[in-house]
N, C-alpha and C. Protein backbone atom coordinates (compact mmCIF):
# COMPACT_ATOMS: atom_id res chain seq x y z
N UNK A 1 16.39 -14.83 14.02
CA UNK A 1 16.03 -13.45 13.81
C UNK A 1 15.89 -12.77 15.17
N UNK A 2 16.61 -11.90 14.89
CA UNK A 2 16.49 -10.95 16.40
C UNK A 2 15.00 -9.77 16.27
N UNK A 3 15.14 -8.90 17.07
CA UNK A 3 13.85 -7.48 17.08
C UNK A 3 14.69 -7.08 15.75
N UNK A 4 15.52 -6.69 16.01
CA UNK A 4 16.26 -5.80 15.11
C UNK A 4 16.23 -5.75 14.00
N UNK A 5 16.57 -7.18 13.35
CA UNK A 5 16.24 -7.71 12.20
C UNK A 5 14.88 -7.82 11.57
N UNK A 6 14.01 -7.75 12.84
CA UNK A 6 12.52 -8.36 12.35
C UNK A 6 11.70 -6.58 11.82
N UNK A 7 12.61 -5.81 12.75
CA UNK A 7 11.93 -4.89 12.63
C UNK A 7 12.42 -4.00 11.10
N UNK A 8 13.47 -4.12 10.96
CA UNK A 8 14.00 -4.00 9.48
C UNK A 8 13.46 -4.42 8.23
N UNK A 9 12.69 -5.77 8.71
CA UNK A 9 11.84 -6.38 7.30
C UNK A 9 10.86 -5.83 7.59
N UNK A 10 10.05 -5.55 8.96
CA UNK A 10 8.90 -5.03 8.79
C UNK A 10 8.44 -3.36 8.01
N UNK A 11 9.72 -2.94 8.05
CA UNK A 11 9.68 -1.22 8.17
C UNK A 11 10.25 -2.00 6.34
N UNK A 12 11.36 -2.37 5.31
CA UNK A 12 11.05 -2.90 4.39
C UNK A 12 9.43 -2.91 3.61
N UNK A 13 8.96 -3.91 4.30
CA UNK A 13 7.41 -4.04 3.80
C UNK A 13 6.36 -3.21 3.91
N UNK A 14 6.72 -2.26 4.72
CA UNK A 14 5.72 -1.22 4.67
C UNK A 14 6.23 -0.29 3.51
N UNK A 15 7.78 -0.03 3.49
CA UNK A 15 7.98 0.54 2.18
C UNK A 15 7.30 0.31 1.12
N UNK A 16 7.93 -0.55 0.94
CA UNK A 16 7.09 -1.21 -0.32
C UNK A 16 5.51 -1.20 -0.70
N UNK A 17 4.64 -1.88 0.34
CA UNK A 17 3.30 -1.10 0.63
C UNK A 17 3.09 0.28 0.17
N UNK A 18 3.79 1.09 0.55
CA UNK A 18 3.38 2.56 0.32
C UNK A 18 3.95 2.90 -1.12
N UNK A 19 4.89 2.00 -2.01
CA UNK A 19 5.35 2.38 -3.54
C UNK A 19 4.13 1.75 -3.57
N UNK A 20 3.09 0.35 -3.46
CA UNK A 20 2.53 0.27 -4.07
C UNK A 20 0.98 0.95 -4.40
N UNK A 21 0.81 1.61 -3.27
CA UNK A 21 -0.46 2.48 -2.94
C UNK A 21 -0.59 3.25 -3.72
N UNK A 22 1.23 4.43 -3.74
CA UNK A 22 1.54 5.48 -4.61
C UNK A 22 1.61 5.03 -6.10
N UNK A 23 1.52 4.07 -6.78
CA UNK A 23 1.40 3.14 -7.89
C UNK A 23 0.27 3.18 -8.02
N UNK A 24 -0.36 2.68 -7.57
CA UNK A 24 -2.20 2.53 -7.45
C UNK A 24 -2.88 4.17 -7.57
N UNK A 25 -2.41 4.79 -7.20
CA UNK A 25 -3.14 6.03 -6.97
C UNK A 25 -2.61 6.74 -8.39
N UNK A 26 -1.22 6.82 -8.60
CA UNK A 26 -1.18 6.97 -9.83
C UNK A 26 -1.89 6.91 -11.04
N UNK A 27 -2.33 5.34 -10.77
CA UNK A 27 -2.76 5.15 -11.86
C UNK A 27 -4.16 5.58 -12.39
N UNK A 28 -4.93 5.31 -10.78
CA UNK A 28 -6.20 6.52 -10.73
C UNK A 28 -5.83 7.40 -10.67
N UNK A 29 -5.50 8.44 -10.75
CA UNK A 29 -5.49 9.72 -10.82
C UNK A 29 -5.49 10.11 -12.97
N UNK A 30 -4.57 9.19 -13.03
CA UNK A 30 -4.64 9.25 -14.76
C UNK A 30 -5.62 8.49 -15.45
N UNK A 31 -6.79 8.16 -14.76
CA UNK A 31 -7.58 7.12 -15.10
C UNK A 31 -7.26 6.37 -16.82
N UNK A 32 -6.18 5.87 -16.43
CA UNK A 32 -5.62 4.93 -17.43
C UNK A 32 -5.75 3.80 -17.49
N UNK A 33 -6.82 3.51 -16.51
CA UNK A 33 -7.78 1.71 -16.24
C UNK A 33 -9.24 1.81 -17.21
N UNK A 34 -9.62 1.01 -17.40
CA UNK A 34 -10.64 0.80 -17.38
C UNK A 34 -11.72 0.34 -16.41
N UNK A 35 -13.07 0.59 -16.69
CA UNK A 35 -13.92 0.53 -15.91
C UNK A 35 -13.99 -0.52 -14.76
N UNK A 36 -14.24 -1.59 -15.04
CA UNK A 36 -14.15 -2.47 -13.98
C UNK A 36 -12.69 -2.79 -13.38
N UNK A 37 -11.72 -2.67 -14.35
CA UNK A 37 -9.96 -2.51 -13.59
C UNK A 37 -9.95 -1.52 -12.38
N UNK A 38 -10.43 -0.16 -12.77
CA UNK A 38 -10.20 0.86 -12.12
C UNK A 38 -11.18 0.27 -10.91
N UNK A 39 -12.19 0.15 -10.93
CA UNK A 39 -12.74 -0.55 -9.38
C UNK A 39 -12.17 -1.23 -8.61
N UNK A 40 -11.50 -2.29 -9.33
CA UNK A 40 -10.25 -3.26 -8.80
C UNK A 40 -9.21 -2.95 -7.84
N UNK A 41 -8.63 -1.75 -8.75
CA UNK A 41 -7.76 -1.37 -8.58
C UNK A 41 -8.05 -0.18 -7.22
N UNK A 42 -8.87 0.74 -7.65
CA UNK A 42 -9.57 1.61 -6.41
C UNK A 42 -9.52 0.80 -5.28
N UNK A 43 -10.12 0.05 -5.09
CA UNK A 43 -10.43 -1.30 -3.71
C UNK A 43 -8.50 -1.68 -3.42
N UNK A 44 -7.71 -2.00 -4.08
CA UNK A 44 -6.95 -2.39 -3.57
C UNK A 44 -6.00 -1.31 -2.89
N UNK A 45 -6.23 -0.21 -3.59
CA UNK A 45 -5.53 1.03 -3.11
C UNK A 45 -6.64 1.40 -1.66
N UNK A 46 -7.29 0.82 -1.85
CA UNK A 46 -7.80 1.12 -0.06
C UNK A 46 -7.61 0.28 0.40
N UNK A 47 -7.29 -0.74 0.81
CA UNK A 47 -7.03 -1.57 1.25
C UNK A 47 -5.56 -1.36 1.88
N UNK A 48 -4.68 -1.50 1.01
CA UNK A 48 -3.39 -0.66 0.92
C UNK A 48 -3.20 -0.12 1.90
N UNK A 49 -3.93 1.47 1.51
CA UNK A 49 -4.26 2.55 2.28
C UNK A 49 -4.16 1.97 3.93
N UNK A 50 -5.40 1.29 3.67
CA UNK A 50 -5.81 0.84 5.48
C UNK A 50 -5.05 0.55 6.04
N UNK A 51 -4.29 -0.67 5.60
CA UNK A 51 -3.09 -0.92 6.21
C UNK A 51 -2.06 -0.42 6.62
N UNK A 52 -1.73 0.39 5.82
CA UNK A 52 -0.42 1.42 6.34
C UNK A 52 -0.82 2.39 7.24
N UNK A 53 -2.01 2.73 7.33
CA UNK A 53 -2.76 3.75 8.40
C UNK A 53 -2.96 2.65 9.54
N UNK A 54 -3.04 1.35 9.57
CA UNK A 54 -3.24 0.83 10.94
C UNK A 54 -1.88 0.20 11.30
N UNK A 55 -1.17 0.36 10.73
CA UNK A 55 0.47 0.16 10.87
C UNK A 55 0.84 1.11 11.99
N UNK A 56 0.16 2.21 11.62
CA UNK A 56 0.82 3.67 11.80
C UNK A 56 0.19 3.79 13.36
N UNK A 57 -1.43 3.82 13.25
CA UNK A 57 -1.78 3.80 14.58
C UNK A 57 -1.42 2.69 15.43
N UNK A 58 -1.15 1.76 15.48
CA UNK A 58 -0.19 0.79 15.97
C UNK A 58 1.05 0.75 16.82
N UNK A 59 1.57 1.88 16.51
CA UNK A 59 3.15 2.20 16.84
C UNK A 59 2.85 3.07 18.08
């Protein structure tokens, strides 16, 4: 694996990261979870979140 390549999967996985945030937030926003799901789920969408924001300050 070269930069090039590495940096292609990395920028990949952050895609993806961010469908899944935008997935997550979705789904809160329609609160179509239930109670303790939706906590679950809240927490992982920050989490998410964090990551792609320290991705970002990173660069």
């Amino acid at each position: 694996m070269n930069a090039h390549d590495a940096l292609t999967e990395v920028n990949a996985a952050m895609a993806q990261l961010r469908a899944v945030r935008d997935t997550l937030g979705k789904h809160l926003a329609e609160n179509s979870c239930q109670s303790n799901e939706t906590k679950q789920m809240s927490e992982l969408h920050e989490r998410v979140a964090s990551a792609i924001s320290a991705y970002r300050h990173g660069q």
